[in-house]
N, C-alpha and C. Protein backbone atom coordinates (compact mmCIF):
# COMPACT_ATOMS: atom_id res chain seq x y z
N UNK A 1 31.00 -2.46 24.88
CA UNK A 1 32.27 -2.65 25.54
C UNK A 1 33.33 -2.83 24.46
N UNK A 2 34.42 -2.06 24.51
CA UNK A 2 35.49 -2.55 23.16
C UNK A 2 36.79 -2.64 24.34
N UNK A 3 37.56 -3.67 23.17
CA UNK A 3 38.84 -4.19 24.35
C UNK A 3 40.02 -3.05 23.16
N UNK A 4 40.89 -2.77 23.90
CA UNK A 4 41.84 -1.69 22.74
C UNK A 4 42.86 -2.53 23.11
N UNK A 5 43.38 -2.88 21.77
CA UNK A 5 44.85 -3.23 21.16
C UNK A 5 45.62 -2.73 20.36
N UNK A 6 47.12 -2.55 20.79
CA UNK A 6 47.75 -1.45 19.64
C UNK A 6 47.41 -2.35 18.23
N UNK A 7 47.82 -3.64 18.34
CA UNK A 7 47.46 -3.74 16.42
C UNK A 7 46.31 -3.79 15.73
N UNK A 8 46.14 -2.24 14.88
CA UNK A 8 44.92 -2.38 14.80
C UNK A 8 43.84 -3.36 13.90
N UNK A 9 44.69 -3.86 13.12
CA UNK A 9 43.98 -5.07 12.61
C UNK A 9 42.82 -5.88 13.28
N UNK A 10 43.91 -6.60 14.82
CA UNK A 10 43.29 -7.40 15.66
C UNK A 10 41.87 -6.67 16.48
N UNK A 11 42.48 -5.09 16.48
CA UNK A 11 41.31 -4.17 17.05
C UNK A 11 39.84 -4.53 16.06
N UNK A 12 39.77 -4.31 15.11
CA UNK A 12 39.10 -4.51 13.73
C UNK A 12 38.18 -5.39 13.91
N UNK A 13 39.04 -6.78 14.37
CA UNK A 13 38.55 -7.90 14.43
C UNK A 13 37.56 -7.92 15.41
N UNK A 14 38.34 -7.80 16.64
CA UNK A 14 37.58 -7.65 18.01
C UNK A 14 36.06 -7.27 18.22
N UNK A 15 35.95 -5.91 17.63
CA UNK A 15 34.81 -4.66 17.28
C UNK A 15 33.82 -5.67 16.61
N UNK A 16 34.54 -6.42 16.02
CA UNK A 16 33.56 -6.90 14.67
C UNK A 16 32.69 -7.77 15.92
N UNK A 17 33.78 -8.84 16.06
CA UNK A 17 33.29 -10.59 16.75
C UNK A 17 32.31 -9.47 17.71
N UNK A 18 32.80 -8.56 18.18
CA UNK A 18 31.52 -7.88 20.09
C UNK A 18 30.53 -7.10 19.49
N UNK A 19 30.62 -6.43 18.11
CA UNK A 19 29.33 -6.03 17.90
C UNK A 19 28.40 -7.35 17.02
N UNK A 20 28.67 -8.42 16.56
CA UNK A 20 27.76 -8.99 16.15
C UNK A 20 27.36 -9.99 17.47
N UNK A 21 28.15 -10.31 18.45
CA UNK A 21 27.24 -10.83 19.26
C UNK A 21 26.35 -10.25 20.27
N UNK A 22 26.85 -8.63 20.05
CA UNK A 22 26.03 -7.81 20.77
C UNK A 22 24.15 -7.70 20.05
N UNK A 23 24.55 -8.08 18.18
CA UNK A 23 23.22 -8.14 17.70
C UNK A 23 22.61 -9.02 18.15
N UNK A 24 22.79 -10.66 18.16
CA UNK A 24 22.34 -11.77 18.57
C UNK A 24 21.85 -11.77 19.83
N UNK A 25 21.72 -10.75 20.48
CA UNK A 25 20.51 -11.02 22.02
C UNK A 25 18.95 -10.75 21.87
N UNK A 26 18.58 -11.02 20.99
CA UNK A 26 17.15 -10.84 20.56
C UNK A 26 16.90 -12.30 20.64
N UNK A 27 16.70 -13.54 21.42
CA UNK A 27 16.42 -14.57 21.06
C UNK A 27 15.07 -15.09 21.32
N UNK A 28 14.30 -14.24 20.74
CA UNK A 28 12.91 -14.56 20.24
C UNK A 28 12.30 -14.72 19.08
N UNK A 29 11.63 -14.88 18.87
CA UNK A 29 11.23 -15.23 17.23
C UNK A 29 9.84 -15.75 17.03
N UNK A 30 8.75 -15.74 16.22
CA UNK A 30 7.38 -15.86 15.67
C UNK A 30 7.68 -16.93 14.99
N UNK A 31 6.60 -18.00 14.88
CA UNK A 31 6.33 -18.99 13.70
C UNK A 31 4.73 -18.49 13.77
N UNK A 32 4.23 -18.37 12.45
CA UNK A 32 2.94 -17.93 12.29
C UNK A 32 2.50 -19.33 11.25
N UNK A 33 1.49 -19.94 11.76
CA UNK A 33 1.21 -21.45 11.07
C UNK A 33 -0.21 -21.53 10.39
N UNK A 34 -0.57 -20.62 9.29
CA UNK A 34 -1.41 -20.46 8.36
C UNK A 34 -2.20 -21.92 8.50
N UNK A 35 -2.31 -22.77 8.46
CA UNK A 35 -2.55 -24.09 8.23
C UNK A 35 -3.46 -24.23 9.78
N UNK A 36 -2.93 -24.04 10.65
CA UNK A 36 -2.73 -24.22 12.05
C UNK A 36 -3.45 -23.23 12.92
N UNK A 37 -3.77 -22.34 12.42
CA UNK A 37 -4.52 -21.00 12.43
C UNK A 37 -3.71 -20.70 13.91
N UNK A 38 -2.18 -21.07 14.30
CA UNK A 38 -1.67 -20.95 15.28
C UNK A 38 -0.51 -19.97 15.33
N UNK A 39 -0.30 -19.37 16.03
CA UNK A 39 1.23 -18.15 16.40
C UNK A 39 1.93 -18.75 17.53
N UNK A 40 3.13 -19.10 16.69
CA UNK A 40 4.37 -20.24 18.18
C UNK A 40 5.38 -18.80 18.59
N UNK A 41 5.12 -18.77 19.69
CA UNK A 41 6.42 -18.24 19.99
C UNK A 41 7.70 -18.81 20.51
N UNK A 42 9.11 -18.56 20.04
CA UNK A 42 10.04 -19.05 20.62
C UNK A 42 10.60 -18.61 21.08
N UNK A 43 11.74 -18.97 22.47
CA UNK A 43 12.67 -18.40 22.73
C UNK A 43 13.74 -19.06 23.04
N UNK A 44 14.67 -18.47 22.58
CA UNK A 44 15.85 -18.94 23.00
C UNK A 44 15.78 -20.49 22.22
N UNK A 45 15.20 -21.21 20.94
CA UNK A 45 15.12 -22.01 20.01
C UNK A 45 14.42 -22.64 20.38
N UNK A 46 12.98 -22.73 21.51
CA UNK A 46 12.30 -23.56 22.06
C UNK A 46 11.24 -22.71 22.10
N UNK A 47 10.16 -23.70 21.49
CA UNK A 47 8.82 -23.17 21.35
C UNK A 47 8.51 -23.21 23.01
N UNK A 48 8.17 -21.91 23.28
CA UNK A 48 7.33 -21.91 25.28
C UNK A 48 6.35 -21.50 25.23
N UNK A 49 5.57 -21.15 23.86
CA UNK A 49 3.85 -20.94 24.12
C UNK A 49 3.11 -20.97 22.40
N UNK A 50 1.72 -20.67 22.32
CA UNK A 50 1.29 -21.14 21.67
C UNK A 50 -0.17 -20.12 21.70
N UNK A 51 -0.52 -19.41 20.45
CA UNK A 51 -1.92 -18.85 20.80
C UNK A 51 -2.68 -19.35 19.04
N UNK A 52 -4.19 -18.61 19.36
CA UNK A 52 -4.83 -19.12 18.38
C UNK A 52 -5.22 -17.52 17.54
N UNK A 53 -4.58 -17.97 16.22
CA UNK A 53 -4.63 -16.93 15.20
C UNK A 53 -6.14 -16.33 14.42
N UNK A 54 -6.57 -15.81 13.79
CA UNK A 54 -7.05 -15.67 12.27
C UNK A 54 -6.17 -14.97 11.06
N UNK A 55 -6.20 -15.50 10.17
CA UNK A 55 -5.37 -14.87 8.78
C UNK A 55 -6.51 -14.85 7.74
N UNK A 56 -5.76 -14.16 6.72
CA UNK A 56 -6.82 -13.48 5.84
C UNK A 56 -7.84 -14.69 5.41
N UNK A 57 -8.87 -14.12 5.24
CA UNK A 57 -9.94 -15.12 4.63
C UNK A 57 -10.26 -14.94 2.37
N UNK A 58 -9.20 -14.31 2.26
CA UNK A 58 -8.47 -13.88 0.83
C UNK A 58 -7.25 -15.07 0.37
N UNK A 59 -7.24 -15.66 1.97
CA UNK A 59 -6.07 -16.84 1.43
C UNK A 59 -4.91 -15.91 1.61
N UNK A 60 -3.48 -16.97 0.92
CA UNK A 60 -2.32 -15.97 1.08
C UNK A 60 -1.42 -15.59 0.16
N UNK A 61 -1.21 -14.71 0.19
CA UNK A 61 -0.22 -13.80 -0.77
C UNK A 61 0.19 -12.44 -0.80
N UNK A 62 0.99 -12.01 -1.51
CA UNK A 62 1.94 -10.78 -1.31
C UNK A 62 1.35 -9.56 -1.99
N UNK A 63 0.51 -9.78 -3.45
CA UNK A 63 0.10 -8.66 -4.03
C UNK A 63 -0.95 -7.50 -3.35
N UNK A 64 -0.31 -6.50 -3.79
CA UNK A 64 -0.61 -5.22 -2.98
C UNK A 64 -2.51 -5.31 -3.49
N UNK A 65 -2.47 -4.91 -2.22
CA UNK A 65 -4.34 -4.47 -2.45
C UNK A 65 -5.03 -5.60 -2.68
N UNK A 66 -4.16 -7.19 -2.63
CA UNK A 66 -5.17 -8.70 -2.40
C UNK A 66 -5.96 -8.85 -1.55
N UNK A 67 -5.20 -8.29 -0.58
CA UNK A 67 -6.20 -8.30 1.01
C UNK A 67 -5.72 -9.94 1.43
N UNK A 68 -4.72 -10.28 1.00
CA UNK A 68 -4.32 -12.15 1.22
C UNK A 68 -2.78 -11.63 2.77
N UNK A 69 -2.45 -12.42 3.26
CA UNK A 69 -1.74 -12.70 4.23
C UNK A 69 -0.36 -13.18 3.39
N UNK A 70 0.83 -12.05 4.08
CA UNK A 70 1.88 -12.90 2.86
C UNK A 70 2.71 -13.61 3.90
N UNK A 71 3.72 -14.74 2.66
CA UNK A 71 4.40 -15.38 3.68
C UNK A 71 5.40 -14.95 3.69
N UNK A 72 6.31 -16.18 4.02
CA UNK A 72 7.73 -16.12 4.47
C UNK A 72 8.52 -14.76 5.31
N UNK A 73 10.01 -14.94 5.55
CA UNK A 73 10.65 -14.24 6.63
C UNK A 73 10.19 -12.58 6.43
N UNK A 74 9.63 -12.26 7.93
CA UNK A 74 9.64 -10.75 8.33
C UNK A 74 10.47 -10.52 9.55
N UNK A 75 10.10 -8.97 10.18
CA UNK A 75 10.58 -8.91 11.00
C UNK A 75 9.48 -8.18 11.92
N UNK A 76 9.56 -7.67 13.09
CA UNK A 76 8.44 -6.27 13.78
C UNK A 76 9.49 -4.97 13.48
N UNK A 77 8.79 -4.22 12.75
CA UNK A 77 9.41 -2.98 12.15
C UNK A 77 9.16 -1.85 13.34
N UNK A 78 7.75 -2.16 13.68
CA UNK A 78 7.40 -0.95 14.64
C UNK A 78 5.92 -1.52 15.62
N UNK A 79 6.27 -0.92 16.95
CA UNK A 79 5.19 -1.29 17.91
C UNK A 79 4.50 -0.45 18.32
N UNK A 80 3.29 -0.51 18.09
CA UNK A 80 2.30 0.85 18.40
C UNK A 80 1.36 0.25 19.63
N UNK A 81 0.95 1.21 20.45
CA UNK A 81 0.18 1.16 21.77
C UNK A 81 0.86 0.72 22.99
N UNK A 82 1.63 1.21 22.94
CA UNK A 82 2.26 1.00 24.43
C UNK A 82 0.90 1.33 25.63
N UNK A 83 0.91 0.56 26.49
CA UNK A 83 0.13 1.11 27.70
C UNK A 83 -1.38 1.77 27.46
N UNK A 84 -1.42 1.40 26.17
CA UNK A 84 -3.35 2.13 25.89
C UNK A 84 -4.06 0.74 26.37
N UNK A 85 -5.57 1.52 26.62
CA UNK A 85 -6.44 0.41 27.59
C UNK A 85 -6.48 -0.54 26.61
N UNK A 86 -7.03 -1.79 27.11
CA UNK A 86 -7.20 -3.66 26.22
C UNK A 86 -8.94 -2.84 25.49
N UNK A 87 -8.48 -3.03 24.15
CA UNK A 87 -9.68 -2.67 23.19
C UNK A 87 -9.79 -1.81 22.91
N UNK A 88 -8.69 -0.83 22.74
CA UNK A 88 -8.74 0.67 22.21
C UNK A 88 -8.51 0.44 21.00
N UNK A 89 -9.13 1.43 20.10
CA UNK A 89 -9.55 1.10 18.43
C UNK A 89 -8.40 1.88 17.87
N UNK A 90 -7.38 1.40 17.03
CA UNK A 90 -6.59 2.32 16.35
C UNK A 90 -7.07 2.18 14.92
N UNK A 91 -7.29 3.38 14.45
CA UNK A 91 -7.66 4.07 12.90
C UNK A 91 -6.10 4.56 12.38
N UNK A 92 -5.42 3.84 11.27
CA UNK A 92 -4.05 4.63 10.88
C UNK A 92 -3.20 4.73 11.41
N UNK A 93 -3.35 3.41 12.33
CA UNK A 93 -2.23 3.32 13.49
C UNK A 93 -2.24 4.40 15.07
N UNK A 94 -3.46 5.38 14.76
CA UNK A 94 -3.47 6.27 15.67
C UNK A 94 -4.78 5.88 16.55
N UNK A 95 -4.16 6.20 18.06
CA UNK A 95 -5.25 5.71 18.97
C UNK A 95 -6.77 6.58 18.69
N UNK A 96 -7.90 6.40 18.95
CA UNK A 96 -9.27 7.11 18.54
C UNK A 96 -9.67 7.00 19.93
N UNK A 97 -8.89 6.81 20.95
CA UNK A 97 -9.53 7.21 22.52
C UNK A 97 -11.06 6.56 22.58
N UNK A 98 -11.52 5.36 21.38
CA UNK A 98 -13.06 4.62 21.42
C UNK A 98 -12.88 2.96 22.04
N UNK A 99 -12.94 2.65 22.47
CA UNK A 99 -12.97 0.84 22.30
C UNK A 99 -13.88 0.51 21.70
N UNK A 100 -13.81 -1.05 21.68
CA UNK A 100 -14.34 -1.94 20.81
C UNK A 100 -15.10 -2.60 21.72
N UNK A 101 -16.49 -2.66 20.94
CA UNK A 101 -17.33 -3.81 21.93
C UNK A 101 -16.89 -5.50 21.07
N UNK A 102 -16.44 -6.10 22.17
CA UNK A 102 -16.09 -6.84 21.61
C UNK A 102 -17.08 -8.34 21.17
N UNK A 103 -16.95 -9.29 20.26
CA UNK A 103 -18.13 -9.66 19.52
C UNK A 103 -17.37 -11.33 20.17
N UNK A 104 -17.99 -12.60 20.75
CA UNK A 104 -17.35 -13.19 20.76
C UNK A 104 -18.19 -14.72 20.32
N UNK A 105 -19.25 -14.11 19.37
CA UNK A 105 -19.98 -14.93 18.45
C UNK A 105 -19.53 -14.95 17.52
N UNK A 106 -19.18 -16.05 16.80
CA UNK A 106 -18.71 -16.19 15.04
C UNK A 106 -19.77 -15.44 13.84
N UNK A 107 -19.20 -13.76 14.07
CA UNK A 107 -20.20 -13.27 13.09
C UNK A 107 -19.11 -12.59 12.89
N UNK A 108 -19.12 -12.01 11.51
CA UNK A 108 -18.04 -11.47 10.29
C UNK A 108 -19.06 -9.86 10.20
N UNK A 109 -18.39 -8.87 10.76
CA UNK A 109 -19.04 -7.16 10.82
C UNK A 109 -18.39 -6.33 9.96
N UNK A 110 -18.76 -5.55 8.91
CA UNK A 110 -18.47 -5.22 8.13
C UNK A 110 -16.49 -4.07 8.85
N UNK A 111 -16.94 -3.70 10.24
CA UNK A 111 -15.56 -3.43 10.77
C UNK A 111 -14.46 -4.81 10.81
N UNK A 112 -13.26 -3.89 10.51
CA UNK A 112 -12.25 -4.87 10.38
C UNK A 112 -11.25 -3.89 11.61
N UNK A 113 -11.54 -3.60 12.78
CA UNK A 113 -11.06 -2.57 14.15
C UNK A 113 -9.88 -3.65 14.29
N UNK A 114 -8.66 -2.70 14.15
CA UNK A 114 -7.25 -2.81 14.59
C UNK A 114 -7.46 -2.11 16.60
N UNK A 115 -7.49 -3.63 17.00
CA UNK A 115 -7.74 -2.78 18.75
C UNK A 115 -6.40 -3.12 19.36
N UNK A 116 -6.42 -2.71 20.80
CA UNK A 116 -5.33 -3.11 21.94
C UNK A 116 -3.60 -2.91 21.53
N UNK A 117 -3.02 -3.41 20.59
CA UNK A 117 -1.69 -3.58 19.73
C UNK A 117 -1.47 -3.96 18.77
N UNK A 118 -0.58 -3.24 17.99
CA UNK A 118 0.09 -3.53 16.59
C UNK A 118 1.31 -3.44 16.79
N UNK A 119 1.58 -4.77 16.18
CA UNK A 119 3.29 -5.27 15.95
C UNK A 119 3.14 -5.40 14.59
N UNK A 120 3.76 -4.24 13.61
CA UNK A 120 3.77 -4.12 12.53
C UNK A 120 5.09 -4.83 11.78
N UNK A 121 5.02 -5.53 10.44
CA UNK A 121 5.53 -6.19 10.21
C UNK A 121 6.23 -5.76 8.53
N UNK A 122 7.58 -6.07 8.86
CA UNK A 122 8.29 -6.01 7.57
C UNK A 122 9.17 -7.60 6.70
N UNK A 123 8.69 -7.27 5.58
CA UNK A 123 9.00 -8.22 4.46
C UNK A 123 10.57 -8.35 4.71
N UNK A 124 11.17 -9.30 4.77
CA UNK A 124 12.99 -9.49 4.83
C UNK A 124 13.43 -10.35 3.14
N UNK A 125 12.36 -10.92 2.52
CA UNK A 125 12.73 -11.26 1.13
C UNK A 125 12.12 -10.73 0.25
N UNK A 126 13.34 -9.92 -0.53
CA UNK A 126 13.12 -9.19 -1.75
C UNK A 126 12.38 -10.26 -2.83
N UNK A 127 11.45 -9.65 -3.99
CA UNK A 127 10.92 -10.32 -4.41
C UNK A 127 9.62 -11.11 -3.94
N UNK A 128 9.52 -11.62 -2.38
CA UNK A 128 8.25 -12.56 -2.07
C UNK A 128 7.73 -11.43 -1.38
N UNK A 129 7.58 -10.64 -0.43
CA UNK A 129 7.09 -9.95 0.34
C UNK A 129 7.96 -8.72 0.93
N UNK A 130 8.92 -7.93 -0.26
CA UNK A 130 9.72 -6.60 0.11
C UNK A 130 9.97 -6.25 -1.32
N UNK A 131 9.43 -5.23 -1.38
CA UNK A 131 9.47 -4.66 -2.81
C UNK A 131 8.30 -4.48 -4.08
N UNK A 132 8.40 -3.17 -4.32
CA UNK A 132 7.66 -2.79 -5.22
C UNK A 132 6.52 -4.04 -5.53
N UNK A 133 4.52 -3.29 -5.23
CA UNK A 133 3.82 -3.94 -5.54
C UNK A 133 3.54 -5.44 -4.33
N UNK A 134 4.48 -5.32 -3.86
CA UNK A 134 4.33 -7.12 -2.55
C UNK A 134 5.00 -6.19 -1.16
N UNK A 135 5.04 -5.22 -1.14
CA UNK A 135 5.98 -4.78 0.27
C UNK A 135 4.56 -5.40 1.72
N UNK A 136 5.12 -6.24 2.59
CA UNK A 136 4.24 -5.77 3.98
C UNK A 136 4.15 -5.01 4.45
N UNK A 137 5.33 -4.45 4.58
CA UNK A 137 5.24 -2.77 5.43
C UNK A 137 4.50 -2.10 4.87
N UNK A 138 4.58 -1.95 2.92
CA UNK A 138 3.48 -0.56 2.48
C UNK A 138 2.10 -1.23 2.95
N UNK A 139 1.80 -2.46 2.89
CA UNK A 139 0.48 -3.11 2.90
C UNK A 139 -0.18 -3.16 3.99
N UNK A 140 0.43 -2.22 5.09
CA UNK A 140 0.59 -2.29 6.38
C UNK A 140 -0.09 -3.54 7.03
N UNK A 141 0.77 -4.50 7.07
CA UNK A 141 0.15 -6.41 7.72
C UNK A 141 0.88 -5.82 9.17
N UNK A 142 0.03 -6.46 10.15
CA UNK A 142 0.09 -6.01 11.04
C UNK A 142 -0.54 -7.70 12.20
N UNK A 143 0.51 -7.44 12.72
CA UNK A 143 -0.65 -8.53 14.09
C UNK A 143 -0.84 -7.58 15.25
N UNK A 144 -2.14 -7.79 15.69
CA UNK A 144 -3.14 -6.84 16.06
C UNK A 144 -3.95 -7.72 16.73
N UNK A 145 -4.90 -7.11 18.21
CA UNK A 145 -5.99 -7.42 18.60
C UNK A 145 -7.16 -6.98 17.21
N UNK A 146 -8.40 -7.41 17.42
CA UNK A 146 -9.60 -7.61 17.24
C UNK A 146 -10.54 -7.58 17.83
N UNK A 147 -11.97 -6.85 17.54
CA UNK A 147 -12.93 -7.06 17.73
C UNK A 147 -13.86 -7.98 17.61
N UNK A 148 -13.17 -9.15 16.61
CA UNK A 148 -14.05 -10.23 16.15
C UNK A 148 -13.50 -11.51 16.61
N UNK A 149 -13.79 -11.53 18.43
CA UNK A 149 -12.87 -12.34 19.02
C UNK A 149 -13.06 -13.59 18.73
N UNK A 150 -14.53 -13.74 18.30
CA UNK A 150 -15.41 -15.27 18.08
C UNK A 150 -14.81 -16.23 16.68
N UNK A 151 -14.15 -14.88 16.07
CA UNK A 151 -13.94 -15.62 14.12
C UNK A 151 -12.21 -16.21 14.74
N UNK A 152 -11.44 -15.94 16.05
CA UNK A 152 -10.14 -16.08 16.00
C UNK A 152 -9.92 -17.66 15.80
N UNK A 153 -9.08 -18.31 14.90
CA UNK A 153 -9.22 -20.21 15.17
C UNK A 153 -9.73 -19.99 13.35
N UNK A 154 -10.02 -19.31 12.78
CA UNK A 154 -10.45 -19.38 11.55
C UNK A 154 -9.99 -17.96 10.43
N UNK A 155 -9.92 -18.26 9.27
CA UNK A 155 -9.40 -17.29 7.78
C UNK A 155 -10.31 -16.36 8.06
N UNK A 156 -9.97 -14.90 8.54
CA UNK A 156 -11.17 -14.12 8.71
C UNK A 156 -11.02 -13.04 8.65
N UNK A 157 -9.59 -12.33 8.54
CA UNK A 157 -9.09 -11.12 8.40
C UNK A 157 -8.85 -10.30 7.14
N UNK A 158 -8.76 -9.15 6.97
CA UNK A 158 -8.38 -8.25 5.64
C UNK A 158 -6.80 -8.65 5.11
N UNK A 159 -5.93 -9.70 5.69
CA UNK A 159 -4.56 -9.77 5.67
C UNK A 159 -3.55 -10.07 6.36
N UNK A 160 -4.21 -9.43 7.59
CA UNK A 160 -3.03 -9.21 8.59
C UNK A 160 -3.41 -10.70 9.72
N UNK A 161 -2.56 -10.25 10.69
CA UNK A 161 -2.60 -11.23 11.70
C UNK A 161 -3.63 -11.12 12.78
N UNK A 162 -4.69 -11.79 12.89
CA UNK A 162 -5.82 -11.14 14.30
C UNK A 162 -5.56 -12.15 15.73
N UNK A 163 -5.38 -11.14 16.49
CA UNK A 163 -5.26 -12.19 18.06
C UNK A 163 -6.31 -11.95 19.09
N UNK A 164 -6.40 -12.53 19.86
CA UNK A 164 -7.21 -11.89 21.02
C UNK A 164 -6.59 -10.90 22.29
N UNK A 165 -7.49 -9.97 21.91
CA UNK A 165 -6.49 -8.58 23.27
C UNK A 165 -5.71 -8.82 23.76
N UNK A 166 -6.28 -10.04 24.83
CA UNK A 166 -5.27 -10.40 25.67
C UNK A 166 -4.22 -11.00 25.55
N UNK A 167 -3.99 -12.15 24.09
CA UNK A 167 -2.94 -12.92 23.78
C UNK A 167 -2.14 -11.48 22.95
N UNK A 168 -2.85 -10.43 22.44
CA UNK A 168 -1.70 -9.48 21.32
C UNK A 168 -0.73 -8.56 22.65
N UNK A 169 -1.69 -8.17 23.85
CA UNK A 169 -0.86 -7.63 24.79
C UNK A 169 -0.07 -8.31 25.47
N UNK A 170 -0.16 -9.00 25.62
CA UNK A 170 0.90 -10.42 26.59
C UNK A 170 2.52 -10.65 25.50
N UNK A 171 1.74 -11.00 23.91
CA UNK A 171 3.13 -10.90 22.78
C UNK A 171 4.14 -9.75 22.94
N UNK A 172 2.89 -8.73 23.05
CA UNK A 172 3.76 -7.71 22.74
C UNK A 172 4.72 -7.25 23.47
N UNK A 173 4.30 -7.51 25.03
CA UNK A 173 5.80 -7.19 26.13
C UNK A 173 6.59 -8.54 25.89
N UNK A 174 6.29 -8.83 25.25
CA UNK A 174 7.28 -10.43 24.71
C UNK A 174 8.42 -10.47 23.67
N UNK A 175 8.07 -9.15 22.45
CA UNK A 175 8.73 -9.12 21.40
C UNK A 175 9.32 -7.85 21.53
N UNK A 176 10.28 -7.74 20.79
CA UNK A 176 10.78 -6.67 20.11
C UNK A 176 11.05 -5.70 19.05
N UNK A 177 11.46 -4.63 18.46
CA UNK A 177 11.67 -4.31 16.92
C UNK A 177 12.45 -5.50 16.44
N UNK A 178 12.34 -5.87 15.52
CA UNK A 178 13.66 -6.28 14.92
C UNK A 178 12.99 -8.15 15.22
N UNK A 179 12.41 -8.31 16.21
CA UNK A 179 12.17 -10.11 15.90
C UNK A 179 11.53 -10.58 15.29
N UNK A 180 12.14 -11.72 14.20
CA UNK A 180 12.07 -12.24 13.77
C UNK A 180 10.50 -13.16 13.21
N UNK A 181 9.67 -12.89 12.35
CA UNK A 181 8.18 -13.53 11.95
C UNK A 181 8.46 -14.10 11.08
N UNK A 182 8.34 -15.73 10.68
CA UNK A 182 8.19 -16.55 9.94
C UNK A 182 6.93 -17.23 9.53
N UNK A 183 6.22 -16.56 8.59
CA UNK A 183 4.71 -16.68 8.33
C UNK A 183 4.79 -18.08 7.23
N UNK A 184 4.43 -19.15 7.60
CA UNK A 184 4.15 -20.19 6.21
C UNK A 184 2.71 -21.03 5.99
N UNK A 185 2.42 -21.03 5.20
CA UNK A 185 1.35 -21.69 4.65
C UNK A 185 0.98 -23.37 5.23
């Protein structure tokens, strides 16, 4: 919506103040609690739910090819699986039309199956986790269902974020591109 005024200065202004509060309607946001093996979601500045994580069992950090979980501010860059069945196996981000039998004994399988959704995640600080050698996005960190529903509550992943099917599909009509992941130790 733009309001038109002959002076265009004040026009200037206007554009500015309605497109940045037009950015600010995303009021959701991730706390990812390494410690806590927990994923808070917020909205609107109030935590309204709460699921149970796994993060890397490499510990955490940014260097490329650690296989560690990095921290601090990201964002969801891109959402893959819209509407594919709960436990469909993505290879490369691309669906493989296989599911996952899913395991819900605490046993560690040499598969590390990206199933159900990926809310892929980008680094927002240069230096800790965006840029040459530490990028998330190249490292592709990802929160994602799992096949290894039994290890979720514990350090057990290649990096990324592991949820259970049902808690990664429920997030995912929850979030958006662009909201906000605050991963800390």
């Amino acid at each position: 919506m733009y309001i038109l005024i002959k002076n265009t200065l004040k026009t200037f202004f206007i554009l500015i103040s309605l497109n940045c509060f037009a950015l600010d309607t995303n009021n959701t946001e991730l706390i990812i609690d390494i410690s806590e093996q927990r994923l808070y979601l917020k909205e609107n500045k109030i935590i309204t739910e709460s699921f149970p994580i796994s993060s890397s069992k490499y510990g955490e950090g940014s260097i490329v090819n650690s296989l560690k979980t990095p921290l601090g501010m990201h964002e969801i860059k891109e959402k893959i699986g819209d509407s594919v069945i709960k436990n469909t196996i993505f290879i490369s981000r691309i669906n493989t039309q296989r599911l996952a039998k899913i395991i819900s004994d605490d046993i560690d399988t040499p598969n590390d199956y990206v199933t159900s959704r990926i809310l892929w995640l980008s680094g927002l600080e240069d230096g800790e986790n965006r840029g040459p050698g530490i990028d998330s996005y190249s490292r592709y960190i990802y929160i994602h269902g799992t096949q290894e529903e039994g290890l979720i509550g514990q350090k057990a992943s290649d990096g990324c974020i592991r949820m259970f099917n049902d808690d990664v599909i429920y997030l995912y009509k929850k979030v958006s591109k662009g909201t906000k992941v605050y991963i800390k130790a």
